[in-house]
C-alpha atoms as a PDB file:
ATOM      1  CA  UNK A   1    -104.903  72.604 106.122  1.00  0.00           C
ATOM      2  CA  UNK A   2    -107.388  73.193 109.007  1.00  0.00           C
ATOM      3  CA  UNK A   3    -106.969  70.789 111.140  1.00  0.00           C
ATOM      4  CA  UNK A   4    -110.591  68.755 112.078  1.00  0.00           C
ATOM      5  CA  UNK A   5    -112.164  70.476 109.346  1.00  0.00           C
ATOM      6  CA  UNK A   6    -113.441  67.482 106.974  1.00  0.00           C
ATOM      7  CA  UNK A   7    -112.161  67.675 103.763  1.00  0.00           C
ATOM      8  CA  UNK A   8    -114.566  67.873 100.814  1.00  0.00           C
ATOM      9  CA  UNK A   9    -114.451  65.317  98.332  1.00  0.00           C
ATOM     10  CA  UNK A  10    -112.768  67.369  95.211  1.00  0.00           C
ATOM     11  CA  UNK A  11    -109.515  67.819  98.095  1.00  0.00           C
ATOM     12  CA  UNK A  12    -109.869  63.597  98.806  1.00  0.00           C
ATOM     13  CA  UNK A  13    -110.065  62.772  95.048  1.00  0.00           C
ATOM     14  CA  UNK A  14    -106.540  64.724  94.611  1.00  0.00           C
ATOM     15  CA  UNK A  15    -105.113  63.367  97.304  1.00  0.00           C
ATOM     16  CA  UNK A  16    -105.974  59.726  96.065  1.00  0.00           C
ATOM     17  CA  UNK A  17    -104.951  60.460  92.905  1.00  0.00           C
ATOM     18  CA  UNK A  18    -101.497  61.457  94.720  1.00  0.00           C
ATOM     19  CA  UNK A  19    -101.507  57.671  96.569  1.00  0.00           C
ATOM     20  CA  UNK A  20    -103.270  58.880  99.778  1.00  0.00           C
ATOM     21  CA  UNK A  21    -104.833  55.474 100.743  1.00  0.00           C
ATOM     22  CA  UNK A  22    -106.312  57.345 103.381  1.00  0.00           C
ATOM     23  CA  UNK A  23    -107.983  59.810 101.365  1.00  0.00           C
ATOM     24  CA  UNK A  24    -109.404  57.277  98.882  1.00  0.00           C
ATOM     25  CA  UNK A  25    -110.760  55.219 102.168  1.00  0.00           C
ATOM     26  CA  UNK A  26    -112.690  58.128 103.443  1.00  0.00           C
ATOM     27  CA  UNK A  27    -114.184  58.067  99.196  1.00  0.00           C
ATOM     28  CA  UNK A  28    -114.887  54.688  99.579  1.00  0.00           C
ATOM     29  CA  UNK A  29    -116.525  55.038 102.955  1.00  0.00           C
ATOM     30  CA  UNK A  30    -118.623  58.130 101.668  1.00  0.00           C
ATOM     31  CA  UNK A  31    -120.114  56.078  98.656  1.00  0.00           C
ATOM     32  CA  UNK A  32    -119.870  52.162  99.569  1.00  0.00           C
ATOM     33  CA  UNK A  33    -123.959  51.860 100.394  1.00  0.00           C
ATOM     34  CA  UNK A  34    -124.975  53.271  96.719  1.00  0.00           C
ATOM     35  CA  UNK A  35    -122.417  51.616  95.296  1.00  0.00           C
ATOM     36  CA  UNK A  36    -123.797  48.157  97.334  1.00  0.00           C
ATOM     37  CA  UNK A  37    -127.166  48.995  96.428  1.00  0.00           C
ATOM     38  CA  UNK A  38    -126.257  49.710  92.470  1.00  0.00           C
ATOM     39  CA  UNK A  39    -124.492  46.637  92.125  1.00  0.00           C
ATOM     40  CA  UNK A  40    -127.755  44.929  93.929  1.00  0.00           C
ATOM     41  CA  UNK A  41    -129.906  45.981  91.726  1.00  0.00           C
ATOM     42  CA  UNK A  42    -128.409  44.506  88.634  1.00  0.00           C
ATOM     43  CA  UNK A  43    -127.441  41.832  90.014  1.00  0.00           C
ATOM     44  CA  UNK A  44    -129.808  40.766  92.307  1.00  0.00           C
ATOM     45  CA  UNK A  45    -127.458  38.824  94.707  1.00  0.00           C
ATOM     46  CA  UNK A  46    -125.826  40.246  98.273  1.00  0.00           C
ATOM     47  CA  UNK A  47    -122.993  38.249  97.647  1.00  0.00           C
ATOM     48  CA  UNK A  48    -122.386  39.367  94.174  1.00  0.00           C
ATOM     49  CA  UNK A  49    -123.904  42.859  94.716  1.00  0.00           C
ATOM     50  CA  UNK A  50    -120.625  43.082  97.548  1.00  0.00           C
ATOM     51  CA  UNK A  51    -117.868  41.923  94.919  1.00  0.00           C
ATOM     52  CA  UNK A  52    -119.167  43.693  92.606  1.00  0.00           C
ATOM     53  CA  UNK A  53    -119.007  46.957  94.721  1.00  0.00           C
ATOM     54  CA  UNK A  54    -115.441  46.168  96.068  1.00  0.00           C
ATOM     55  CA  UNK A  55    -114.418  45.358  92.554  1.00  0.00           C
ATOM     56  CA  UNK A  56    -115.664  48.134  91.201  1.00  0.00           C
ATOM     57  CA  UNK A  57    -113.818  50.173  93.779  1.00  0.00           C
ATOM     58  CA  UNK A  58    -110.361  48.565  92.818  1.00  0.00           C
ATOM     59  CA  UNK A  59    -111.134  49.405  89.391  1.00  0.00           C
ATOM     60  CA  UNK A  60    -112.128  53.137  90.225  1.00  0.00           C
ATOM     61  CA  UNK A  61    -108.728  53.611  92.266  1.00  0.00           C
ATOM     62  CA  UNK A  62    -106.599  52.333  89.364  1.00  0.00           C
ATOM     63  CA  UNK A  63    -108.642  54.571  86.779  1.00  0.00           C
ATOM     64  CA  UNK A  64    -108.305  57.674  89.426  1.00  0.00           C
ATOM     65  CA  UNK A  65    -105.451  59.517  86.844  1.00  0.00           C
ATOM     66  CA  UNK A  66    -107.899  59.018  84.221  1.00  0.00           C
ATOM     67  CA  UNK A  67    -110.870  60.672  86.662  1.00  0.00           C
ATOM     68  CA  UNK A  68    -111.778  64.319  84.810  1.00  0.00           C
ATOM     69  CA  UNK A  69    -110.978  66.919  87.917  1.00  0.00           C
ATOM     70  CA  UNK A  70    -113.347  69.146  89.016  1.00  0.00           C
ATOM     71  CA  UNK A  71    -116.318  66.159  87.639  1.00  0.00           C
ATOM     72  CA  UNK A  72    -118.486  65.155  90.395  1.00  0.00           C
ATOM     73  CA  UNK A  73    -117.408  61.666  91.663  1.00  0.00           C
ATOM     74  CA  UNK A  74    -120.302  60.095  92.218  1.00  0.00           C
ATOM     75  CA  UNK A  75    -121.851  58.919  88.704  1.00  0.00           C
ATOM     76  CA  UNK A  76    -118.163  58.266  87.802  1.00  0.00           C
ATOM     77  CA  UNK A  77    -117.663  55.646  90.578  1.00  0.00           C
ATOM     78  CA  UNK A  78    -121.544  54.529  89.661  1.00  0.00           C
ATOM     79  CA  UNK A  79    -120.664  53.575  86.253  1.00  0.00           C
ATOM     80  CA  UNK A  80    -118.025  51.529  87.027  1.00  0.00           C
ATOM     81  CA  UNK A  81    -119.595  49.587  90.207  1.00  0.00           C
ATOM     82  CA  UNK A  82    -122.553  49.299  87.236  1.00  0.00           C
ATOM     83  CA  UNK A  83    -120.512  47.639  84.591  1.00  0.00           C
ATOM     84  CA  UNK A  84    -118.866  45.001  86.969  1.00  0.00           C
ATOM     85  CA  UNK A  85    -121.924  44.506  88.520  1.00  0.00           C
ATOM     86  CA  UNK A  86    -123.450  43.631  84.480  1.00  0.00           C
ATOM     87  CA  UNK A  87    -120.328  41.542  83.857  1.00  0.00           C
ATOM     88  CA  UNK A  88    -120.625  39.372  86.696  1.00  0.00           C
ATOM     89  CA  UNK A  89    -124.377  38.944  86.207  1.00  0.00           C
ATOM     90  CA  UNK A  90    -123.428  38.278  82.159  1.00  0.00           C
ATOM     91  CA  UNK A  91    -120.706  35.774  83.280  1.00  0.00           C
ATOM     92  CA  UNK A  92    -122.856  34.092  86.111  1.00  0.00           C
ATOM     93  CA  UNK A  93    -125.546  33.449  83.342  1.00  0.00           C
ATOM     94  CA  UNK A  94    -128.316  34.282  85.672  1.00  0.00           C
ATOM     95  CA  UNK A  95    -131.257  35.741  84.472  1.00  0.00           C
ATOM     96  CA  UNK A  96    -133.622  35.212  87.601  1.00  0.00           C
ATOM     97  CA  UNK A  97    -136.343  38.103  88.703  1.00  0.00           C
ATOM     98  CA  UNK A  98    -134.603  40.523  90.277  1.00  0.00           C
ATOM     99  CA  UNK A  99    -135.650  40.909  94.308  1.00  0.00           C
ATOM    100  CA  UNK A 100    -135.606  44.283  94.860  1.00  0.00           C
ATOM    101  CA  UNK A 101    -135.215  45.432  98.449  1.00  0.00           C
ATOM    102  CA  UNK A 102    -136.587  48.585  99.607  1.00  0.00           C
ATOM    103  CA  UNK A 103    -133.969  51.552 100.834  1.00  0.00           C
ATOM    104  CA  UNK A 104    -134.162  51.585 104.707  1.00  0.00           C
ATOM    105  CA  UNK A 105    -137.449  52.242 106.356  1.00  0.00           C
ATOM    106  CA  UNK A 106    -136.748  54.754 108.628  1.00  0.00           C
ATOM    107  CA  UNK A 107    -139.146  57.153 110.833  1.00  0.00           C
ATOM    108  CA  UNK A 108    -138.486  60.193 112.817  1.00  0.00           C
ATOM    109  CA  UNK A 109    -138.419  58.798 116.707  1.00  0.00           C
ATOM    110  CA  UNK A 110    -141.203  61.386 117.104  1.00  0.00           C
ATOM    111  CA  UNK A 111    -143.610  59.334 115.171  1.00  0.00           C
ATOM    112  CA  UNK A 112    -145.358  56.428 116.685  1.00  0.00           C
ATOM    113  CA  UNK A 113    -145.065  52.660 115.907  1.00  0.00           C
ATOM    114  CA  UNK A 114    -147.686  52.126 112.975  1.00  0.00           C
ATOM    115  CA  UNK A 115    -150.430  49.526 114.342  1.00  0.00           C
ATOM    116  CA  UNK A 116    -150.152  46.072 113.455  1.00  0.00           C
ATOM    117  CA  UNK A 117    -153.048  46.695 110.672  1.00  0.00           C
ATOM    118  CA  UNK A 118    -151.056  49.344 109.139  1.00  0.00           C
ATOM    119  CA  UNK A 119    -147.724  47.473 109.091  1.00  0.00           C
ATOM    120  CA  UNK A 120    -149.481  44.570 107.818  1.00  0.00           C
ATOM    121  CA  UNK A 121    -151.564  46.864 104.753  1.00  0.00           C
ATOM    122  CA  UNK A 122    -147.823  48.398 104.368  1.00  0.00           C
ATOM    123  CA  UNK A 123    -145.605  45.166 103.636  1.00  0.00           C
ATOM    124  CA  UNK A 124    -148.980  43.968 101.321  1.00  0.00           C
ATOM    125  CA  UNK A 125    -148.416  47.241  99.660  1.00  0.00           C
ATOM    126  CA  UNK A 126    -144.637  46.647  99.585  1.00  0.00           C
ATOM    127  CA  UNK A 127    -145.162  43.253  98.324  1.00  0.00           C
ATOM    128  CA  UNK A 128    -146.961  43.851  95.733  1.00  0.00           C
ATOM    129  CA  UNK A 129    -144.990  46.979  94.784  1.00  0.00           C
ATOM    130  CA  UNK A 130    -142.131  44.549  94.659  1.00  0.00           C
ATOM    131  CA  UNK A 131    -143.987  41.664  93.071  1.00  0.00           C
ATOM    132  CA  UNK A 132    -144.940  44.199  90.021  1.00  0.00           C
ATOM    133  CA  UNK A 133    -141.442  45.229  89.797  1.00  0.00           C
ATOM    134  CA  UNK A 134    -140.129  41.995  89.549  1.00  0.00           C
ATOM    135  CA  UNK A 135    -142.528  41.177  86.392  1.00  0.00           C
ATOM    136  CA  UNK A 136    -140.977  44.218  84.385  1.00  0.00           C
ATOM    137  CA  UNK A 137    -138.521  43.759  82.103  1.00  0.00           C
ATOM    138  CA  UNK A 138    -134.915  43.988  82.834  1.00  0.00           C
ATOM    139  CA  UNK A 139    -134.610  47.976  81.553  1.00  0.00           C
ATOM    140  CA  UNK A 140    -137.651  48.775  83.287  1.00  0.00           C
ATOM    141  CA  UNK A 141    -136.683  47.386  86.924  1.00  0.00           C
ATOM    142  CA  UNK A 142    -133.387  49.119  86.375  1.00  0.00           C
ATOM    143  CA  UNK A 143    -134.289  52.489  85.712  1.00  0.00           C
ATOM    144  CA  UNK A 144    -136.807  52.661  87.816  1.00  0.00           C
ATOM    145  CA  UNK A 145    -134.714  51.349  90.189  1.00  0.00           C
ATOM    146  CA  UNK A 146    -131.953  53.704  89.935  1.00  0.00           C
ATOM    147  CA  UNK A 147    -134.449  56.557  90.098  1.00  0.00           C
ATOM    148  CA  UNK A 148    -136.278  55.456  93.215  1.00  0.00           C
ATOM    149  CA  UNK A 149    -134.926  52.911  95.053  1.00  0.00           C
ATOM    150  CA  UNK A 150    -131.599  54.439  94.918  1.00  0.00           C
ATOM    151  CA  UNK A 151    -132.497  57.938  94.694  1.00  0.00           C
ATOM    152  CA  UNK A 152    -130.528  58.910  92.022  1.00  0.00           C
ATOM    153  CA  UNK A 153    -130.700  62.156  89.901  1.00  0.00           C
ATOM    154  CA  UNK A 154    -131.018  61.966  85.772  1.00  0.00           C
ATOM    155  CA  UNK A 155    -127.998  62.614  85.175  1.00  0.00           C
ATOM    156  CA  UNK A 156    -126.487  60.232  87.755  1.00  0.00           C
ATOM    157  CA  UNK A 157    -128.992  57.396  86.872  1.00  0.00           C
ATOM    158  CA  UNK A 158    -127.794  57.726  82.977  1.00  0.00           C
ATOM    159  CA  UNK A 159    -124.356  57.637  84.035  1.00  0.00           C
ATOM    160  CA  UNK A 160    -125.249  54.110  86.054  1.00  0.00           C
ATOM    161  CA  UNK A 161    -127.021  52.359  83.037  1.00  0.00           C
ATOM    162  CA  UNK A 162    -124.676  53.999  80.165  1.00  0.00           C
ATOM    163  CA  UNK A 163    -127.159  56.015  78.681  1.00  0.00           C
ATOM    164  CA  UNK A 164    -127.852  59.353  77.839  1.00  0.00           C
ATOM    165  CA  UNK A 165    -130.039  61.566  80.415  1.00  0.00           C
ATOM    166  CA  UNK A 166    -132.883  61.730  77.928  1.00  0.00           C
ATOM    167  CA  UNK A 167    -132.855  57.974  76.897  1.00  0.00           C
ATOM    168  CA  UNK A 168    -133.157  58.053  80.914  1.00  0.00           C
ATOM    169  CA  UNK A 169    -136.531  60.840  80.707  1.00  0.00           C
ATOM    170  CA  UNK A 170    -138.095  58.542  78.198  1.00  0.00           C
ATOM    171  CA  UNK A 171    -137.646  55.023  79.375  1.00  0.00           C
ATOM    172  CA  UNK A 172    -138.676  56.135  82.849  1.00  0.00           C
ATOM    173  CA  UNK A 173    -141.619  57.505  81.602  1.00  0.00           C
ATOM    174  CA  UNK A 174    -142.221  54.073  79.362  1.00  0.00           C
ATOM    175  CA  UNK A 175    -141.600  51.614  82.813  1.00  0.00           C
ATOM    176  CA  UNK A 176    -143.870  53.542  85.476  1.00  0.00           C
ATOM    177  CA  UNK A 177    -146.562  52.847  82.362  1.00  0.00           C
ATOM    178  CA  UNK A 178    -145.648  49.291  82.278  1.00  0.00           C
ATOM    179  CA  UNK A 179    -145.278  49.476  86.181  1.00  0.00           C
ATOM    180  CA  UNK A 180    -149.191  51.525  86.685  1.00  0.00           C
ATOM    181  CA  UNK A 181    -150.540  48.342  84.232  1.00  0.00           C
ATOM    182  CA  UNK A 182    -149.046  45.617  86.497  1.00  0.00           C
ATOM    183  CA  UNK A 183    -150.162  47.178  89.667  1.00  0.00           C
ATOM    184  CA  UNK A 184    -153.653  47.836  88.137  1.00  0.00           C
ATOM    185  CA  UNK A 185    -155.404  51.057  88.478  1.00  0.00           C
ATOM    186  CA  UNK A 186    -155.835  50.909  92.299  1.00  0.00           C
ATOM    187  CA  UNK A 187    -152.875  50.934  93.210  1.00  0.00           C
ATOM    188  CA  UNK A 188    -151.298  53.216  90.206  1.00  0.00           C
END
């Protein structure tokens, strides 16, 4: 091994799969924000969104023998923080609007402080961006979550909701409709 070169996820997943707590923090570390944010946006709740990630972690280190080598990790790890985020929303019984909150708002240090008009027309846009979202049904604020809020790929957002990728293709395409007609054509 070369010693301060990082080591790339496929050589971490082996070595977790070998016991290397170590290895499988540095995993954990590497993927704990998308898992947070998946498990927020089925359930809907910090507090639930968080033991649903760390659950879903546990769960991924005990099913690491069962974890197809050479498979990327990510959508994997996904679809488990996914499913224990759905079974703690099923068992909780809640059913409230989800509340959606945006991925981080950052700007190059080079750019200027919007005005206070423009942050103002921005969180109005936000809010009723939001507001829109949270009037879809539960399969359309999910995938279109997944896709933009979380930034994940086709293939990665399938893997998340149990799908296939072109169930995925269509029922995006379905919810931005649904999503244009709430937001009116204005906005769309």
């Amino acid at each position: 091994m070369v010693v301060g070169r990082p080591l790339e996820e496929t050589e971490l997943v082996e070595r977790a799969r070998t016991g290397d707590a170590g290895a499988y923090a540095a995993l954990v570390r590497g993927h704990e924000e998308i898992a947070f944010r998946t498990a927020y946006l089925i359930t809907g709740n910090t507090a639930d969104a968080e033991d649903a990630a760390q659950e879903g972690f546990v769960k991924a280190y005990r099913a690491l023998p069962r974890f197809r080598a050479g498979e990327p990790l990510r959508p994997w790890l996904l679809t488990i923080v996914a499913n224990e985020a759905r079974n703690r929303r099923r068992s909780a019984g809640r059913r409230a609007a989800l509340a959606l909150r945006a991925a981080g708002e950052e700007r190059p240090t080079r750019e200027a402080a919007p005005s206070p008009e423009e942050a103002l027309l921005a969180g109005e846009r936000r809010a009723a961006l939001l507001g829109a979202l949270g009037r879809l049904r539960e399969d359309d604020r999910l995938v279109i979550g997944c896709r933009y809020l979380l930034e994940l790929s086709e293939a990665e957002t399938a893997a998340a909701l149990g799908v296939r990728p072109g169930t995925v293709k269509s029922r995006l395409s379905r919810s931005l409709e649904r999503l244009r007609a709430e937001l009116g054509d204005e906005d769309a």
